[in-house]
Protein backbone atom coordinates (compact mmCIF):
# COMPACT_ATOMS: atom_id res chain seq x y z
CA UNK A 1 24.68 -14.29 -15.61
CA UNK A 2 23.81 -11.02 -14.43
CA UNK A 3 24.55 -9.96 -10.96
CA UNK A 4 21.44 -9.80 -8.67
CA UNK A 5 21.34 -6.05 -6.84
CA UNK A 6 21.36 -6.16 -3.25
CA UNK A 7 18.37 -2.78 -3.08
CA UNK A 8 15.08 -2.85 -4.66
CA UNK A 9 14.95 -0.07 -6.51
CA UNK A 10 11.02 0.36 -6.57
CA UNK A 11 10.83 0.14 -2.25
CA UNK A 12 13.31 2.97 -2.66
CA UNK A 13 11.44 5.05 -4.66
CA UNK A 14 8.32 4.75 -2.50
CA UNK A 15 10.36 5.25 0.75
CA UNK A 16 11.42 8.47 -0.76
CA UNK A 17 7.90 9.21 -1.72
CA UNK A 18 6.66 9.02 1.63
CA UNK A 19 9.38 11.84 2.96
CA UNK A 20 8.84 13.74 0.04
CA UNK A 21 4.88 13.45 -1.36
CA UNK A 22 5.37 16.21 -3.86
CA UNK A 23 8.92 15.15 -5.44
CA UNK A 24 9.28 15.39 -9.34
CA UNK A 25 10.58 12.34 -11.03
CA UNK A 26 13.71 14.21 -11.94
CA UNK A 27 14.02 14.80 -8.18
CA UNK A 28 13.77 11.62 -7.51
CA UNK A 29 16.06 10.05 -10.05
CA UNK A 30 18.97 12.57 -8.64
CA UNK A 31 18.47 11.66 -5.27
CA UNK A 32 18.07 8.03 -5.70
CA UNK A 33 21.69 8.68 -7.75
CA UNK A 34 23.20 10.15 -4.83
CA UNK A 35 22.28 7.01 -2.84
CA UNK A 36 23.95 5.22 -5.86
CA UNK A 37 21.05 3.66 -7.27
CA UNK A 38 20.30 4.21 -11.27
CA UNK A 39 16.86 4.35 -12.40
CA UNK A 40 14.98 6.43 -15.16
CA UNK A 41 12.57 9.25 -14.87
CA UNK A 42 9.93 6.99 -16.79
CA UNK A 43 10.46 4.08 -14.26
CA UNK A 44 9.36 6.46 -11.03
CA UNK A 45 6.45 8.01 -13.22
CA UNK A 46 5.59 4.61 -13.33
CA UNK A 47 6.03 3.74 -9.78
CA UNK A 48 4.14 6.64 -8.83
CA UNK A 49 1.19 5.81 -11.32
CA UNK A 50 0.66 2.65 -9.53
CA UNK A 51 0.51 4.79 -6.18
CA UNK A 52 -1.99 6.98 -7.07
CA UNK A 53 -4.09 4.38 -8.34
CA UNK A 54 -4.32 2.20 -5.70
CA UNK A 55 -5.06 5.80 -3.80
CA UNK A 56 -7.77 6.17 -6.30
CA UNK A 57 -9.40 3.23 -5.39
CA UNK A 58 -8.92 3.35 -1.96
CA UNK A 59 -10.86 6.74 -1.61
CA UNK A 60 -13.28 5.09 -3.87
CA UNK A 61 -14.60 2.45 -1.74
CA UNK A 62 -14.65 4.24 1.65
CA UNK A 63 -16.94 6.94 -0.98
CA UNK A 64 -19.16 4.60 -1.73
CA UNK A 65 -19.23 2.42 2.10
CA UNK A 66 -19.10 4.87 3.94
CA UNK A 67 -16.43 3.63 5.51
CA UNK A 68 -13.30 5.34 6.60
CA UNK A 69 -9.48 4.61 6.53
CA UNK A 70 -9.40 4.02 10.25
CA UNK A 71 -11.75 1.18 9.74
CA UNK A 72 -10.34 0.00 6.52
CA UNK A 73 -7.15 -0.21 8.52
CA UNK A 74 -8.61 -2.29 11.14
CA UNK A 75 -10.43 -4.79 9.18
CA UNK A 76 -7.30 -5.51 7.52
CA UNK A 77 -5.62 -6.11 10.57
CA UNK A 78 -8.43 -8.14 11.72
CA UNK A 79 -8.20 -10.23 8.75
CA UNK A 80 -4.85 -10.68 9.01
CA UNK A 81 -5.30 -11.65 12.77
CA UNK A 82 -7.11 -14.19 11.69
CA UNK A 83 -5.52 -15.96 9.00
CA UNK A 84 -7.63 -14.96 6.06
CA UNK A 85 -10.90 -13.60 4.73
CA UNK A 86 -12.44 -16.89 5.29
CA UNK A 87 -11.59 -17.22 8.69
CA UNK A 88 -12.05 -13.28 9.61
CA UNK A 89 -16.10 -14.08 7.74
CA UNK A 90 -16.34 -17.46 10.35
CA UNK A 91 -15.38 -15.14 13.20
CA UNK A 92 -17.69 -12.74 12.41
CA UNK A 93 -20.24 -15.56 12.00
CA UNK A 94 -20.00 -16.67 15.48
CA UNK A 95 -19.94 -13.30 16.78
CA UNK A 96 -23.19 -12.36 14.94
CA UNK A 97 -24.50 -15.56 16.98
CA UNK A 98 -23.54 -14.34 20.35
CA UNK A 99 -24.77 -11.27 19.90
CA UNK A 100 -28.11 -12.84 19.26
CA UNK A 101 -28.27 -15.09 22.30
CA UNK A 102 -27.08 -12.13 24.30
């Protein structure tokens, strides 16, 4: 049975990503080695791929809404608040209501 390692190798990567934005996967792989973690160049390009997609299609929505990241980032939070995107739509339910009485 193989031994389970202790660091996720991937939540490295992207913590080093976020020091380091414009890092080369060779970069990477070295420093990640000096922390003592393996990993291939192909596995960060791959990493990194899935980054810049979900990027992608971030900047694609608030282009088409609208809408920008400060407001993305708070309806998240208020969905989150409240439980769910079920519960966040009841909540703004009732306070479409109230604002109508008011």
């Amino acid at each position: 049975m193989a031994k389970k390692s202790e660091v996720n190798k991937t939540q490295a990567v992207r913590d080093y990503f976020k020091t380091n934005k414009k890092a080369k996967n060779s970069e990477v792989v070295a420093a990640m080695a000096k922390q003592g973690i393996t990993i291939s160049a192909n596995y960060v390009g791959n990493i990194k791929a899935t980054h810049n997609k979900r990027q992608r299609s971030v900047r694609k929505v608030v282009a088409k809404g609208g809408v920008g990241i400060p407001e993305l980032k708070a309806a998240l939070a208020f969905i989150k608040l409240t439980g769910g995107v079920k519960a966040a739509t009841q909540a703004l339910a009732v306070a479409q209501e109230i604002r109508e009485i008011v």
